[in-house]
Protein backbone atom coordinates (compact mmCIF):
# COMPACT_ATOMS: atom_id res chain seq x y z
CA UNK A 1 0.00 0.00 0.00
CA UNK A 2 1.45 3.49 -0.91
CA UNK A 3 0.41 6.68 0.92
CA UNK A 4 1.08 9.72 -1.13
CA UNK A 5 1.98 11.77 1.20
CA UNK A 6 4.19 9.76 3.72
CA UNK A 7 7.53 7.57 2.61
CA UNK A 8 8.30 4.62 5.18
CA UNK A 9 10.95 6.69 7.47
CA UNK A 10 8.34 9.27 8.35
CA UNK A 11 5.98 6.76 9.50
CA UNK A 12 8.47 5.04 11.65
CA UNK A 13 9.60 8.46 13.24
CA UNK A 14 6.37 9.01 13.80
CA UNK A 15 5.71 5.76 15.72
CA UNK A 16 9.27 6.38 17.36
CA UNK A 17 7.78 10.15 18.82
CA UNK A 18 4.46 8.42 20.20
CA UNK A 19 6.04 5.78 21.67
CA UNK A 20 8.54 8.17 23.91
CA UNK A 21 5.42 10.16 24.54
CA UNK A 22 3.20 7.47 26.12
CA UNK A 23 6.55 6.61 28.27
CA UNK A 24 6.75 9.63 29.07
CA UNK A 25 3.56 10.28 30.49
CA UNK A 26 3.99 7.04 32.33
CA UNK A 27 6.86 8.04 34.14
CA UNK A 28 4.82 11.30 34.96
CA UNK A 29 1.87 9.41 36.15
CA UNK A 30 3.87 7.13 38.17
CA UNK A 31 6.73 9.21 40.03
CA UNK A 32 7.69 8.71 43.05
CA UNK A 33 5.33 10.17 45.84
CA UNK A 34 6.18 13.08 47.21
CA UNK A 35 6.51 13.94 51.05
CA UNK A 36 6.34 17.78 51.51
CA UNK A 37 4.90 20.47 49.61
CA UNK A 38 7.47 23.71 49.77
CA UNK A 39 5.95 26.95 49.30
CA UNK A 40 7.81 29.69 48.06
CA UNK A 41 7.09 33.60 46.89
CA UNK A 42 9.32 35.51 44.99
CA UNK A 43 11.42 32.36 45.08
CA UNK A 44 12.18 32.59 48.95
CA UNK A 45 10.56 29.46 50.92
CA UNK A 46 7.73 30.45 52.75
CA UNK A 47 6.66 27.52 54.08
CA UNK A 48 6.88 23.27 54.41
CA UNK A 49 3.75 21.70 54.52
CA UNK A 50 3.81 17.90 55.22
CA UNK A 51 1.06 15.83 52.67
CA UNK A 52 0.28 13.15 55.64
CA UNK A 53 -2.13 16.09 57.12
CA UNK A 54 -5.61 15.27 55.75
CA UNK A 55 -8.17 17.64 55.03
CA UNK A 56 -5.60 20.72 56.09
CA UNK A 57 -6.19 23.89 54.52
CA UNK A 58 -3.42 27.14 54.24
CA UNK A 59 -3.97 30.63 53.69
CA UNK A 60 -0.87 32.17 51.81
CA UNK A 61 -1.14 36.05 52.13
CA UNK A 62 2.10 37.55 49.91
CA UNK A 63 1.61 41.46 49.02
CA UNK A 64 0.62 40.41 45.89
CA UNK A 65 -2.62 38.71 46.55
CA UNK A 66 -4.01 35.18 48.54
CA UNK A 67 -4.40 31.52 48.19
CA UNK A 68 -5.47 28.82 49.90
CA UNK A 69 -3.76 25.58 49.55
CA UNK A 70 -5.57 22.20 50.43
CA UNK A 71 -3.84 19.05 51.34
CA UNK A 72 -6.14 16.14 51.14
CA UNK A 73 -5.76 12.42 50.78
CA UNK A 74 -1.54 12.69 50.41
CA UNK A 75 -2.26 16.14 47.48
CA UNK A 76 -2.18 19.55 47.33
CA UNK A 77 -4.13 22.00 45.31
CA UNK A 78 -4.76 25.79 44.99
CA UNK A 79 -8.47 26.12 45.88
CA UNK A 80 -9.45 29.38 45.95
CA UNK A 81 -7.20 32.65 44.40
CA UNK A 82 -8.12 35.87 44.23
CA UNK A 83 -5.78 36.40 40.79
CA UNK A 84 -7.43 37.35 37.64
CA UNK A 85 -6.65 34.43 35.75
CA UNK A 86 -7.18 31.94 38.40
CA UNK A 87 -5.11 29.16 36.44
CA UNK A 88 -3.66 27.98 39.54
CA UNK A 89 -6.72 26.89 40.81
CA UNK A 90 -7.19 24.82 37.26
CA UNK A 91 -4.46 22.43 38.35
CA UNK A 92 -4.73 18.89 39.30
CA UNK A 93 -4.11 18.18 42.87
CA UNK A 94 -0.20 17.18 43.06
CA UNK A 95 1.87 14.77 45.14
CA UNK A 96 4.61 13.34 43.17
CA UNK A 97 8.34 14.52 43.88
CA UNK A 98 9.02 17.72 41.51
CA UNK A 99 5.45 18.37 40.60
CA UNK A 100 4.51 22.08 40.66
CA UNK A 101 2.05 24.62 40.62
CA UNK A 102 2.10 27.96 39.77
CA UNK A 103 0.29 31.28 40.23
CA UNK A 104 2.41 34.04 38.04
CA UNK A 105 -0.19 37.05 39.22
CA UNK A 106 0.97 35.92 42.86
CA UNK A 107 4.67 34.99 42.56
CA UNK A 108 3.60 31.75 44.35
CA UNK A 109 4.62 28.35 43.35
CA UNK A 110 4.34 24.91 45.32
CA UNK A 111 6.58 22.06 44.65
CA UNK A 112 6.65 18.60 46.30
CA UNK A 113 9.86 17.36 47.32
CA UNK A 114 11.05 14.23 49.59
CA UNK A 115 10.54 11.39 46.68
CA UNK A 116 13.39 9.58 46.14
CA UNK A 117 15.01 10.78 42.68
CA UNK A 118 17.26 8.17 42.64
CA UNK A 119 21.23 9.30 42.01
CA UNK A 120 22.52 10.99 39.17
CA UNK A 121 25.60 9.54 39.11
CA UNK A 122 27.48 6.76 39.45
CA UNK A 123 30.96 6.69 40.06
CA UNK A 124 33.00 3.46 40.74
């Protein structure tokens, strides 16, 4: 069978590209869980919160506007911002190591940390 617009080599790079997208996602899907959620404005730490509280809400007050975090069942999410865009409240709730939301308007962003990464390198 001939398509006319694709030879053989674009096919298989195109079968190549999916195929390090789907493993992709999976590695995103299945990181390693995360234990704290750091907080930081302006890039200065704010706060630590550890995800074992349930059902734990924070208000984060910065001088450029508040949000309230929620930590429920081991994730946190942004539920309630009073920045014009609100995309930080769009975000699924997080808890893998070195997942992050962000609220530009607000200079806020909240990363979890405390999954094990693994090393980088290996000397011998």
């Amino acid at each position: 069978m001939k398509l006319p617009f694709f030879k053989k080599a674009d096919i298989l790079l195109l079968a190549a590209l999916l195929m390090i997208g789907a493993g992709s996602l999976l590695l995103l899907k299945n990181g390693e869980p995360g234990s704290v959620a750091v907080v930081t404005v302006d890039g200065v730490e704010t706060s630590r919160i550890p995800l074992t509280q349930d059902s734990w809400e924070q208000i984060v007050e910065t001088e450029y506007g508040t949000n309230t975090l929620l930590i429920e069942n081991g994730c946190i999410s942004v539920i309630s911002s009073d920045c014009r865009g609100g995309d930080c409240m769009r975000f699924s709730p997080i808890s893998k190591a070195g997942q992050t939301i962000v609220c530009l308007p607000h200079h806020l962003s909240v990363t979890i940390t405390g999954g094990d990464y693994g090393p980088d390198v290996v000397v011998r």
